[in-house]
PDB file of N, CA and C in Angstrom:
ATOM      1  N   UNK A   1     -53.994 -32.943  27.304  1.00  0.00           N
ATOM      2  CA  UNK A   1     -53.849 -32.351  28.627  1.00  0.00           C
ATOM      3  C   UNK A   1     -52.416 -32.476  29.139  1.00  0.00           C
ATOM      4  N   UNK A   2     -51.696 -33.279  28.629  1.00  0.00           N
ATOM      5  CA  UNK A   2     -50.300 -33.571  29.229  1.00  0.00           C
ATOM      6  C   UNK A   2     -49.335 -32.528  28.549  1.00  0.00           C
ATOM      7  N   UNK A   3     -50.104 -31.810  27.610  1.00  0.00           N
ATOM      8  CA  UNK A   3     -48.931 -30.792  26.987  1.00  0.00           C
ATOM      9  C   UNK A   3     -49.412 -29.416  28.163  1.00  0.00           C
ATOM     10  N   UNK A   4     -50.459 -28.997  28.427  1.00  0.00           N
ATOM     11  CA  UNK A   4     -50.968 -28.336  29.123  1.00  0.00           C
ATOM     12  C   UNK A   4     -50.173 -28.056  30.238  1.00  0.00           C
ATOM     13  N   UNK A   5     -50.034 -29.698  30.902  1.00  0.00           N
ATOM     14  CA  UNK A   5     -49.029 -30.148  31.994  1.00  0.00           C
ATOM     15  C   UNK A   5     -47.858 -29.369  32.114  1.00  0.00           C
ATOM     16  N   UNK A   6     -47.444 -29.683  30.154  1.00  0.00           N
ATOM     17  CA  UNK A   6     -45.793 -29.515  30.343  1.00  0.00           C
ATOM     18  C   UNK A   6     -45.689 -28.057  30.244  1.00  0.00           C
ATOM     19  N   UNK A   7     -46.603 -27.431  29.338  1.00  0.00           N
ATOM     20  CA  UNK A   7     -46.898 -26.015  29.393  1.00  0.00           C
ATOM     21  C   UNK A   7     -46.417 -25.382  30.791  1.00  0.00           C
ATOM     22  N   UNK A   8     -47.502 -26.133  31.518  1.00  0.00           N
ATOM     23  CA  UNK A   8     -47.474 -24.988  32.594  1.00  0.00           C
ATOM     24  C   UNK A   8     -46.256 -24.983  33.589  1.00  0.00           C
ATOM     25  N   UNK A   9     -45.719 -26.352  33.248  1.00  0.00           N
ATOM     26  CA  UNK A   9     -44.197 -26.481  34.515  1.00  0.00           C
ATOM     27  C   UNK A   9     -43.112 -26.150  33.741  1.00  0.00           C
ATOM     28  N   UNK A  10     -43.574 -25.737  32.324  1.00  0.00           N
ATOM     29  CA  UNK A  10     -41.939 -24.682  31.540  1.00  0.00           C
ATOM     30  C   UNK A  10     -42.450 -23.253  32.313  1.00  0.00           C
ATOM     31  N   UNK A  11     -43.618 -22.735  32.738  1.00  0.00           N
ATOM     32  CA  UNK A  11     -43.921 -21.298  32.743  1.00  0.00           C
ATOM     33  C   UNK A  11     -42.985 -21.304  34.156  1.00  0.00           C
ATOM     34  N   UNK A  12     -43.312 -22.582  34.910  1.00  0.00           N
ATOM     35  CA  UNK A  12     -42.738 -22.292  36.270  1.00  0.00           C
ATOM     36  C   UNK A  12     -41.106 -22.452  36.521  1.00  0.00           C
ATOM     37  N   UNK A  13     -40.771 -23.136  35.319  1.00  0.00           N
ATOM     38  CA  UNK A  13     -39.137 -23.286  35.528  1.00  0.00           C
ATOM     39  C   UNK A  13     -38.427 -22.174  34.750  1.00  0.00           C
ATOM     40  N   UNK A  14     -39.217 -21.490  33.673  1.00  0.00           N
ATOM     41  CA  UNK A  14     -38.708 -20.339  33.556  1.00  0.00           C
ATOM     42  C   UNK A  14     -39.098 -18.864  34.567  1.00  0.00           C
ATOM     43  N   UNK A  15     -39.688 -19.248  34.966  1.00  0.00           N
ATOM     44  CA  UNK A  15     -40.012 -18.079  36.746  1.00  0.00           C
ATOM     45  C   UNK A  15     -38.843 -18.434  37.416  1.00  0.00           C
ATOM     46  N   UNK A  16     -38.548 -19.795  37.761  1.00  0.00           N
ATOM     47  CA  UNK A  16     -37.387 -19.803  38.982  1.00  0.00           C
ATOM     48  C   UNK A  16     -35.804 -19.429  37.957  1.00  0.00           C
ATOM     49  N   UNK A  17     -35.552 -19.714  36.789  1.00  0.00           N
ATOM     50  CA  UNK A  17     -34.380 -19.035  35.930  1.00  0.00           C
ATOM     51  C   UNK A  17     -34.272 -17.730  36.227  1.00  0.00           C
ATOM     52  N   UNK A  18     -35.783 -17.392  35.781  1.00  0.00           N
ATOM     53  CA  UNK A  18     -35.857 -15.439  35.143  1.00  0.00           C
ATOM     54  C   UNK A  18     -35.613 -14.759  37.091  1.00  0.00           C
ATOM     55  N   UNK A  19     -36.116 -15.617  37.935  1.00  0.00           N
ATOM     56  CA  UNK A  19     -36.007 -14.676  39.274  1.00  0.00           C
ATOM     57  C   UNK A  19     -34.633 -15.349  39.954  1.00  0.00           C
ATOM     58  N   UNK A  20     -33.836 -15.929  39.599  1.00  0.00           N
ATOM     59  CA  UNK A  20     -32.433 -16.204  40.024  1.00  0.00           C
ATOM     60  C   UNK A  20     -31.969 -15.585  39.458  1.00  0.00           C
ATOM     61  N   UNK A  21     -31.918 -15.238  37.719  1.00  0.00           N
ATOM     62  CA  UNK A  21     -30.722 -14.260  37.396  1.00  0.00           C
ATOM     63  C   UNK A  21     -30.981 -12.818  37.869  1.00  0.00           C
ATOM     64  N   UNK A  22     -32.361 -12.446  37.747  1.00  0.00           N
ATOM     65  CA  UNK A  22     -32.264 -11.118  38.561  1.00  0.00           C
ATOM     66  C   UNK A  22     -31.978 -11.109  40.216  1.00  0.00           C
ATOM     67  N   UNK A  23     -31.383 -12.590  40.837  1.00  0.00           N
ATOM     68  CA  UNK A  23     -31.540 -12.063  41.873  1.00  0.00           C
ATOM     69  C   UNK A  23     -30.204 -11.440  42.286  1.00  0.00           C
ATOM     70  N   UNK A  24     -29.366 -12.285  40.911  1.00  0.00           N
ATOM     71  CA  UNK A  24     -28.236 -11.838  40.917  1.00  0.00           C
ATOM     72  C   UNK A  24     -27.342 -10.740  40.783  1.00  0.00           C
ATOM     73  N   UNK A  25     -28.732 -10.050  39.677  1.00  0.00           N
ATOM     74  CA  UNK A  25     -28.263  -8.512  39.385  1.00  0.00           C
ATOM     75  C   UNK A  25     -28.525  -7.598  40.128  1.00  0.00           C
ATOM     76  N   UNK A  26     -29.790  -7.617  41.072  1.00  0.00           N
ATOM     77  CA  UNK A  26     -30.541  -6.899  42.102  1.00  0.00           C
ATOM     78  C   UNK A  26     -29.514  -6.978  42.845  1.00  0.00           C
ATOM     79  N   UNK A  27     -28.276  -7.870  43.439  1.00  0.00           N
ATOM     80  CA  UNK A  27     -27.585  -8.094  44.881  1.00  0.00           C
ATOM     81  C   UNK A  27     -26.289  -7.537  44.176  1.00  0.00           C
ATOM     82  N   UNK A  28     -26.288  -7.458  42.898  1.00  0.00           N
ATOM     83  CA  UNK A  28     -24.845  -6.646  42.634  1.00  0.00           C
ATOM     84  C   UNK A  28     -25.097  -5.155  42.965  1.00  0.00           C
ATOM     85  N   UNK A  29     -26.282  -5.090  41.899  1.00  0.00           N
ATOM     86  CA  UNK A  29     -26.379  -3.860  41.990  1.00  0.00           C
ATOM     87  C   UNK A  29     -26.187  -2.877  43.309  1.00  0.00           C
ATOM     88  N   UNK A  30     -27.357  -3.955  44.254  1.00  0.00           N
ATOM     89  CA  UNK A  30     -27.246  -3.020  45.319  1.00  0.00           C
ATOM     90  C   UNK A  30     -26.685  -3.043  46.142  1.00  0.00           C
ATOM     91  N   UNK A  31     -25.114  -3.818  46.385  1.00  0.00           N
ATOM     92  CA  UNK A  31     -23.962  -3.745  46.699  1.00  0.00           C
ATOM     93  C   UNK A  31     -23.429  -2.622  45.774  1.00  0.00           C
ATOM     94  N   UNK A  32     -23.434  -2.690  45.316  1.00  0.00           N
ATOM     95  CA  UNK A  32     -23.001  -1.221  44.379  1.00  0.00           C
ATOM     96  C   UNK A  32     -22.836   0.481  44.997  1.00  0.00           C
ATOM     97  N   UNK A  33     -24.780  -0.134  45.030  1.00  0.00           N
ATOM     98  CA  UNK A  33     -25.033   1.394  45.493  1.00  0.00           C
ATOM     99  C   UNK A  33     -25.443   1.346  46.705  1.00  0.00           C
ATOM    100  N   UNK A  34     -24.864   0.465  47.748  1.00  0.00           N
ATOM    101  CA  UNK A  34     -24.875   0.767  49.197  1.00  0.00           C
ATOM    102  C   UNK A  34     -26.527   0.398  49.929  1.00  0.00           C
ATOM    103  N   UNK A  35     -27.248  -0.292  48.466  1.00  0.00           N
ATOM    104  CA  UNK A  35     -28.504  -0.582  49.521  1.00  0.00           C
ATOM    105  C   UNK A  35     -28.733  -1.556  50.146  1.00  0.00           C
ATOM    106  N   UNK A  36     -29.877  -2.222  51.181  1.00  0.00           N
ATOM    107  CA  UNK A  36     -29.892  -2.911  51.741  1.00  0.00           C
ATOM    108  C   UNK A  36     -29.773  -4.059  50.723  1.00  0.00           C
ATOM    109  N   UNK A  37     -30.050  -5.705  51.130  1.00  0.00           N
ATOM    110  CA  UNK A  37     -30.170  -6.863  50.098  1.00  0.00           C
ATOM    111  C   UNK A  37     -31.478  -7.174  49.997  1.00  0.00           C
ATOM    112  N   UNK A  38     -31.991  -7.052  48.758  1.00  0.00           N
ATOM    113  CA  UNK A  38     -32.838  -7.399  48.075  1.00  0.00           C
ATOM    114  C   UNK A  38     -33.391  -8.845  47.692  1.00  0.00           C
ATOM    115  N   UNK A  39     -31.967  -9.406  47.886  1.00  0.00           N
ATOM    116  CA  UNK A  39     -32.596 -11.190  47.210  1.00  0.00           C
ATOM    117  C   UNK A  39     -33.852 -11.434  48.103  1.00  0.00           C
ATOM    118  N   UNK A  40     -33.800 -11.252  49.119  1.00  0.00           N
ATOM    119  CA  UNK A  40     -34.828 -12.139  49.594  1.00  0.00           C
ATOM    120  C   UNK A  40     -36.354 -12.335  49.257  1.00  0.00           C
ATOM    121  N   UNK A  41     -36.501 -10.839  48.501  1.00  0.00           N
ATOM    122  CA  UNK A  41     -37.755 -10.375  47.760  1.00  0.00           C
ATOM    123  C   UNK A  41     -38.247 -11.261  46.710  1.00  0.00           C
ATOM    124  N   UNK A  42     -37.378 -11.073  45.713  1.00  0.00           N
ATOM    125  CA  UNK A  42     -37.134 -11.928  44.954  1.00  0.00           C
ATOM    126  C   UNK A  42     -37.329 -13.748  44.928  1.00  0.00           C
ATOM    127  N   UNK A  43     -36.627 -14.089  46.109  1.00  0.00           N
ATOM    128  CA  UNK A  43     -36.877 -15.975  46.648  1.00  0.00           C
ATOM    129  C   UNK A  43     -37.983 -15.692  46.759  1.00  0.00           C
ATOM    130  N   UNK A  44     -38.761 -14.990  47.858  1.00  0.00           N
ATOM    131  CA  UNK A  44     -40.245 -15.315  47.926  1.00  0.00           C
ATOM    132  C   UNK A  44     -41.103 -15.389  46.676  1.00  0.00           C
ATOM    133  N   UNK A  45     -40.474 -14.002  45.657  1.00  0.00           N
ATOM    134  CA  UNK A  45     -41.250 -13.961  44.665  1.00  0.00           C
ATOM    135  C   UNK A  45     -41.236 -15.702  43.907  1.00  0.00           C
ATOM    136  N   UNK A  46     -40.246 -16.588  43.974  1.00  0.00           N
ATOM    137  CA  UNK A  46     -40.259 -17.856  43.523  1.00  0.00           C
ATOM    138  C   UNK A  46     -40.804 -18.564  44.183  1.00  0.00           C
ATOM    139  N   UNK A  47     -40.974 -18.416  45.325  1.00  0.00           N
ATOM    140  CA  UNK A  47     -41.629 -19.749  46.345  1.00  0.00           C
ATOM    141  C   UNK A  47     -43.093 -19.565  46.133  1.00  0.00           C
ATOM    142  N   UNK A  48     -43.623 -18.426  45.639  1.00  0.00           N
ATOM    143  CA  UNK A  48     -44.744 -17.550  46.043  1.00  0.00           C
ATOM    144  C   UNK A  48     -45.474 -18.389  44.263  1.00  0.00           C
ATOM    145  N   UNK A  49     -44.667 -18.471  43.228  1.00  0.00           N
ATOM    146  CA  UNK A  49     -44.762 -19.091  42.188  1.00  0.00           C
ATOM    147  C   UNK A  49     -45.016 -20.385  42.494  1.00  0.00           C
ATOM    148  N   UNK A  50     -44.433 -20.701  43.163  1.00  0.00           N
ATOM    149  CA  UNK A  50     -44.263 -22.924  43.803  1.00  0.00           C
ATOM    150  C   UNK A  50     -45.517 -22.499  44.374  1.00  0.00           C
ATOM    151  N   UNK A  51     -46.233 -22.258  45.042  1.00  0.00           N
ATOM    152  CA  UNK A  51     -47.897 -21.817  45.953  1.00  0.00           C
ATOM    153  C   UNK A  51     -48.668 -22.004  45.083  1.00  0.00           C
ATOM    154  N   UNK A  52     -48.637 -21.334  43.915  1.00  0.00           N
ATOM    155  CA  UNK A  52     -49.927 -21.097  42.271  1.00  0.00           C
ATOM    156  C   UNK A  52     -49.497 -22.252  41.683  1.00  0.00           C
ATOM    157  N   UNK A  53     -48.223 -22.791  41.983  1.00  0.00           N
ATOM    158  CA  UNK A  53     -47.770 -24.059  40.651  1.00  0.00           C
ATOM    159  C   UNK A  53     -48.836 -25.131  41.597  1.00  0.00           C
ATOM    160  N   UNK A  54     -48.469 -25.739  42.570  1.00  0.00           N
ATOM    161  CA  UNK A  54     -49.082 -26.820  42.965  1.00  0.00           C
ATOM    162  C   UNK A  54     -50.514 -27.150  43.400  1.00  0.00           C
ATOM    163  N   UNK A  55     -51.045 -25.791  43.342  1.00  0.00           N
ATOM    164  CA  UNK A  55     -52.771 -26.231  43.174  1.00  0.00           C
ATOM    165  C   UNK A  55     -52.856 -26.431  41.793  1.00  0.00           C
ATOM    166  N   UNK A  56     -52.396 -25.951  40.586  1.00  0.00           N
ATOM    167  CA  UNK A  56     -52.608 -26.367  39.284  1.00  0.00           C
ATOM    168  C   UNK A  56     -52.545 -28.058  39.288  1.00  0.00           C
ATOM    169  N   UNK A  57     -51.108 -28.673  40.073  1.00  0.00           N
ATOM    170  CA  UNK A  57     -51.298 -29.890  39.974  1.00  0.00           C
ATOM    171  C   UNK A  57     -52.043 -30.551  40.395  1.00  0.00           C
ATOM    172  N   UNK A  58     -52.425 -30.228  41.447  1.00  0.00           N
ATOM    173  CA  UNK A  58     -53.925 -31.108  42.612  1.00  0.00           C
ATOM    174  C   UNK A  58     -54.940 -31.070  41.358  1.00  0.00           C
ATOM    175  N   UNK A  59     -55.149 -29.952  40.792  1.00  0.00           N
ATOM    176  CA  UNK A  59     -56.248 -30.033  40.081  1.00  0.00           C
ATOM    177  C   UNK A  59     -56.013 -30.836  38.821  1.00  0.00           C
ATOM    178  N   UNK A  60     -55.166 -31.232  38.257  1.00  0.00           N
ATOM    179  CA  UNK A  60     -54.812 -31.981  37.352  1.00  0.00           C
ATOM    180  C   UNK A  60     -54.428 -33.571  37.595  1.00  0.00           C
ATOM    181  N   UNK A  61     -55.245 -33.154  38.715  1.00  0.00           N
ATOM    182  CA  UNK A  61     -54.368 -35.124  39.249  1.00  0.00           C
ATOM    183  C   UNK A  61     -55.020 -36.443  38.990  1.00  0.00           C
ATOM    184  N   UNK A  62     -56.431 -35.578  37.624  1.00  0.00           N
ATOM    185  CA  UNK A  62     -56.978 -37.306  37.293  1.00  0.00           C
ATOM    186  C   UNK A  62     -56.180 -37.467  36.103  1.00  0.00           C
ATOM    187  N   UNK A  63     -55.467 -36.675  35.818  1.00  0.00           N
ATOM    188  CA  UNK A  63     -55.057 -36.757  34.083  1.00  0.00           C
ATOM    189  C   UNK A  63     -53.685 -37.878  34.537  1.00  0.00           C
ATOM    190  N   UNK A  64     -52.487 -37.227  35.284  1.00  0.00           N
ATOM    191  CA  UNK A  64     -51.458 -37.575  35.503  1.00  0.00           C
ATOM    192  C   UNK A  64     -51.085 -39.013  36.673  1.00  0.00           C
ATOM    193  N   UNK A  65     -52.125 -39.104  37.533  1.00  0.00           N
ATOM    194  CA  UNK A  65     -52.136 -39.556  38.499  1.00  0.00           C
ATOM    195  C   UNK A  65     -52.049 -38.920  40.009  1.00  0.00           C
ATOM    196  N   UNK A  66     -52.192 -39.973  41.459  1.00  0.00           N
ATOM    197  CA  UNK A  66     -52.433 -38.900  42.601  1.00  0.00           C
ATOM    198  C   UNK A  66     -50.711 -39.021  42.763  1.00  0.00           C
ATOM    199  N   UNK A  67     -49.993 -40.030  43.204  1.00  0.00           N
ATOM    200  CA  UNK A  67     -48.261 -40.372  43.184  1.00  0.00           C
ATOM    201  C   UNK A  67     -47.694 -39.929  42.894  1.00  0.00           C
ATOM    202  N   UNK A  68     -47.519 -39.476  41.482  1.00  0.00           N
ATOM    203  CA  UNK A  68     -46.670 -38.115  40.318  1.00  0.00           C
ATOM    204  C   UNK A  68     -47.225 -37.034  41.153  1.00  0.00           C
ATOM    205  N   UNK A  69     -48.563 -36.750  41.023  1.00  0.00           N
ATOM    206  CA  UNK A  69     -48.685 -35.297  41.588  1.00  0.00           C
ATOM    207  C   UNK A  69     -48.060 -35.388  43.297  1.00  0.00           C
ATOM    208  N   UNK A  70     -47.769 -35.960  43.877  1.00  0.00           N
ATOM    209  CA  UNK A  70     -47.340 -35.362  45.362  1.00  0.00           C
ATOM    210  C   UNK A  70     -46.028 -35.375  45.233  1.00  0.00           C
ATOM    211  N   UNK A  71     -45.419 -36.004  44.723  1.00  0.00           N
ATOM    212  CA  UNK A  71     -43.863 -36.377  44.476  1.00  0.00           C
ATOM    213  C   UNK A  71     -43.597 -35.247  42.991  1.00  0.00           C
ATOM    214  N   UNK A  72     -44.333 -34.515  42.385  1.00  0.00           N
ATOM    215  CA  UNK A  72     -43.671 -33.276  41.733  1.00  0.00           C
ATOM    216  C   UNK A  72     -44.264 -32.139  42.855  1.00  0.00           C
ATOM    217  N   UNK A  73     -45.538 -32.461  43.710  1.00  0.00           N
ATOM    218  CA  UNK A  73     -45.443 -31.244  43.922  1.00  0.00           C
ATOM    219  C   UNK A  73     -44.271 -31.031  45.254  1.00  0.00           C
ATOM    220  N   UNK A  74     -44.042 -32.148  45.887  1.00  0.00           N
ATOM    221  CA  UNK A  74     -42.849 -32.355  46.787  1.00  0.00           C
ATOM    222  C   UNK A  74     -41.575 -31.713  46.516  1.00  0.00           C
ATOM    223  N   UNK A  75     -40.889 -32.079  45.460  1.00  0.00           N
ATOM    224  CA  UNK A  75     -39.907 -32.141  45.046  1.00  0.00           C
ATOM    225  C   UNK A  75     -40.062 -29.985  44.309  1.00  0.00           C
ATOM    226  N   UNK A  76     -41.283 -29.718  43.731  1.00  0.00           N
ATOM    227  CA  UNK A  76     -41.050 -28.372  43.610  1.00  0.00           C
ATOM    228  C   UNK A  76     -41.306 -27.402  44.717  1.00  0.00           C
ATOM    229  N   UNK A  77     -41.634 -28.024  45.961  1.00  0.00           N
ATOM    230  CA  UNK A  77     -41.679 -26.912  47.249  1.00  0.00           C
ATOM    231  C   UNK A  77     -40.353 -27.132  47.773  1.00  0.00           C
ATOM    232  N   UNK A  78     -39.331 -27.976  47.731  1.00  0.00           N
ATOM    233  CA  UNK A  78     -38.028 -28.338  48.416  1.00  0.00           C
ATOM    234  C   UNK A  78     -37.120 -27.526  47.184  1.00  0.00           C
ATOM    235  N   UNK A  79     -37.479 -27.568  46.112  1.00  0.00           N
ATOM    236  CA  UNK A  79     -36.346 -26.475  45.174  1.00  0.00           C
ATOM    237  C   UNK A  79     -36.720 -25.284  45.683  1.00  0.00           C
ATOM    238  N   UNK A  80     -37.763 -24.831  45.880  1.00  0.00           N
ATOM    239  CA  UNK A  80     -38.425 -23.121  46.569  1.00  0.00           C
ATOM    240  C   UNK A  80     -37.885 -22.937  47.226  1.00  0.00           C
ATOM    241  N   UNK A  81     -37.810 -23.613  48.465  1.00  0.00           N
ATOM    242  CA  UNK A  81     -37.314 -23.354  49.636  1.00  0.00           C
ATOM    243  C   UNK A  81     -36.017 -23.551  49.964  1.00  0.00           C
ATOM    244  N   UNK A  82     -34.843 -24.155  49.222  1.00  0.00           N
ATOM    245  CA  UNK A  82     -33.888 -24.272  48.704  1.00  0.00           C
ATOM    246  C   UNK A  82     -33.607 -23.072  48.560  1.00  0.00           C
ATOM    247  N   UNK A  83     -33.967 -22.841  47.342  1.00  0.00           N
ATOM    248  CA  UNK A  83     -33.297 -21.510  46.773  1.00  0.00           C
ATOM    249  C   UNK A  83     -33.668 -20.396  47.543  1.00  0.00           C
ATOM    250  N   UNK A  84     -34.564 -20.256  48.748  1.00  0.00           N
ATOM    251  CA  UNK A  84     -35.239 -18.857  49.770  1.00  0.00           C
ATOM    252  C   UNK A  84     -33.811 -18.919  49.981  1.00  0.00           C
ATOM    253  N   UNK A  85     -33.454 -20.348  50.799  1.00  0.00           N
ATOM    254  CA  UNK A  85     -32.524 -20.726  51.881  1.00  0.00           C
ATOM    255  C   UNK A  85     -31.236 -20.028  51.422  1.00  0.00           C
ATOM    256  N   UNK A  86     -30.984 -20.203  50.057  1.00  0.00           N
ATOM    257  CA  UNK A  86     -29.337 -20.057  49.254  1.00  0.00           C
ATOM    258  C   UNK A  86     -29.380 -18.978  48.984  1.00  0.00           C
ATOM    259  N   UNK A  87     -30.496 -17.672  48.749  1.00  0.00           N
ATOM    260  CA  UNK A  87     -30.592 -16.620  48.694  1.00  0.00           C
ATOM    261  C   UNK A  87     -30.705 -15.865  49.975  1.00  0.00           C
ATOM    262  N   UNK A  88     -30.641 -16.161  50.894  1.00  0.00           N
ATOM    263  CA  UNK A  88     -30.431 -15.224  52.215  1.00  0.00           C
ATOM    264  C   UNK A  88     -29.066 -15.900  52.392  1.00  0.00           C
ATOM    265  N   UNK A  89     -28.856 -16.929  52.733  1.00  0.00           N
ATOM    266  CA  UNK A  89     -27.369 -17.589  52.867  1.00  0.00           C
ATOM    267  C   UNK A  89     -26.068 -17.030  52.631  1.00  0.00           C
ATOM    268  N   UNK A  90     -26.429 -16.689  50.739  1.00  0.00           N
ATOM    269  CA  UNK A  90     -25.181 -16.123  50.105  1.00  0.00           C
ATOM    270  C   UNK A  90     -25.082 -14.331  49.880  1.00  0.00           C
ATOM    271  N   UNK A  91     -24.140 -14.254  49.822  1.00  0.00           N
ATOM    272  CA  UNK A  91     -23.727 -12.480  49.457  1.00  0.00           C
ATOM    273  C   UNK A  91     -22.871 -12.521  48.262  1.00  0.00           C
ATOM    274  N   UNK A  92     -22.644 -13.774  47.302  1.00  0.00           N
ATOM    275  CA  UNK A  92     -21.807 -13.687  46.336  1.00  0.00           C
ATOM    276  C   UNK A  92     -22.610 -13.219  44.948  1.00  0.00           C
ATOM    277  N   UNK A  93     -22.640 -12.247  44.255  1.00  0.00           N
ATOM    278  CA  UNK A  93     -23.391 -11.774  43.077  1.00  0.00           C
ATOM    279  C   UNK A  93     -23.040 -12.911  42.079  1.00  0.00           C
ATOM    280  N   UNK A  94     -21.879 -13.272  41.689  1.00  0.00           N
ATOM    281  CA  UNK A  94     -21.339 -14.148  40.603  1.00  0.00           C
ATOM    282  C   UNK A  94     -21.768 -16.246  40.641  1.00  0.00           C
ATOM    283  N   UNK A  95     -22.307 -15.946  41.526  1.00  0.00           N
ATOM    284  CA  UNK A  95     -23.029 -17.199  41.693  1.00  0.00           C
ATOM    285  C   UNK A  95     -24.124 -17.397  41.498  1.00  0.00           C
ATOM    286  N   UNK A  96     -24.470 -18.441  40.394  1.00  0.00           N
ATOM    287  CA  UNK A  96     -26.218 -18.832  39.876  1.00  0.00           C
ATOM    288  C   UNK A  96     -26.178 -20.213  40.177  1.00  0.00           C
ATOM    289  N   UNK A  97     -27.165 -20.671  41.056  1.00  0.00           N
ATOM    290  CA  UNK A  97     -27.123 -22.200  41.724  1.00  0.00           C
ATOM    291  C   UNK A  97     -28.908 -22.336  41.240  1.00  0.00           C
ATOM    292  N   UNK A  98     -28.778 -22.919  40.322  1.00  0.00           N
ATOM    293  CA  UNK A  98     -30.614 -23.567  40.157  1.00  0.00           C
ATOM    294  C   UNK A  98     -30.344 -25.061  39.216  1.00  0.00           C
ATOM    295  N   UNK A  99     -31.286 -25.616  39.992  1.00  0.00           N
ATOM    296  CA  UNK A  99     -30.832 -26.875  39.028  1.00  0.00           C
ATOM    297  C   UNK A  99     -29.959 -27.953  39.083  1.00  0.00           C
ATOM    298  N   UNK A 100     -28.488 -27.335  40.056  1.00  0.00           N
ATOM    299  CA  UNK A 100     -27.083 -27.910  40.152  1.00  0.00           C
ATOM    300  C   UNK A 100     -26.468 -27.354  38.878  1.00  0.00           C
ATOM    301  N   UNK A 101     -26.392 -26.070  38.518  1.00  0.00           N
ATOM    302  CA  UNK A 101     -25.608 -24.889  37.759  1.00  0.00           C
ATOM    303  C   UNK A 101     -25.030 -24.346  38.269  1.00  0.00           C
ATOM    304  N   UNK A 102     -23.863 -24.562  38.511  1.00  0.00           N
ATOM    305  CA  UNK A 102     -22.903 -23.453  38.829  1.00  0.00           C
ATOM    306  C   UNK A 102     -22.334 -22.610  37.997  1.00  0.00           C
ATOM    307  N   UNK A 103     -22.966 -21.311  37.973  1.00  0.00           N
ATOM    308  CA  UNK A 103     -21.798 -20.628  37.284  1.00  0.00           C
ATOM    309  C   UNK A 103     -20.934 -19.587  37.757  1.00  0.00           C
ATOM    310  N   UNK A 104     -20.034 -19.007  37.693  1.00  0.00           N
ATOM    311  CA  UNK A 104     -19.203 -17.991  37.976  1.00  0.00           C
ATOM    312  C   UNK A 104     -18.395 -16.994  37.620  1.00  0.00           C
TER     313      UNK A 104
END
């Protein structure tokens, strides 16, 4: 069951990768072509992922413990909301912040 675990929190850390780099391309793009900004669609679409991730953990909380589960599911609603925050915040396309990654 603990691979299950790890299973399912790679599906969710590759959701918050795969919807940061597009959020990056979505806000070039549509600086580009003059449309409104899009990121914000996108953050929700990740926070909206952190919502489905942490009932998986409640429900998994005789395997792992109750402590681990509030303190991961803690710690993955404060990266969500983080990144909503840094995605309405910023207007820079060349910036990917997940994790403490900077790139440019």
């Amino acid at each position: 069951m603990k691979l299950v675990l790890i299973a399912i929190f790679g599906i969710h850390l590759f959701i918050a990768f795969y919807s940061t780099l597009v959020n990056n391309y979505v806000l070039y793009i549509s600086k580009e072509l003059g449309l409104p900004n899009l990121i914000i669609e996108f953050n929700l679409l990740f926070l909206a992922s952190a919502l489905v991730f942490t009932p998986i953990l409640f429900y998994l909380k005789n395997i792992i413990g109750k402590k681990r589960i509030i303190v991961l599911s803690l710690i993955n609603f404060l990266v969500a909301i983080a990144i909503l925050f840094y995605g309405i915040y910023t207007n820079d396309p060349n910036i990917l912040l997940i994790g403490g990654v900077l790139e440019g």
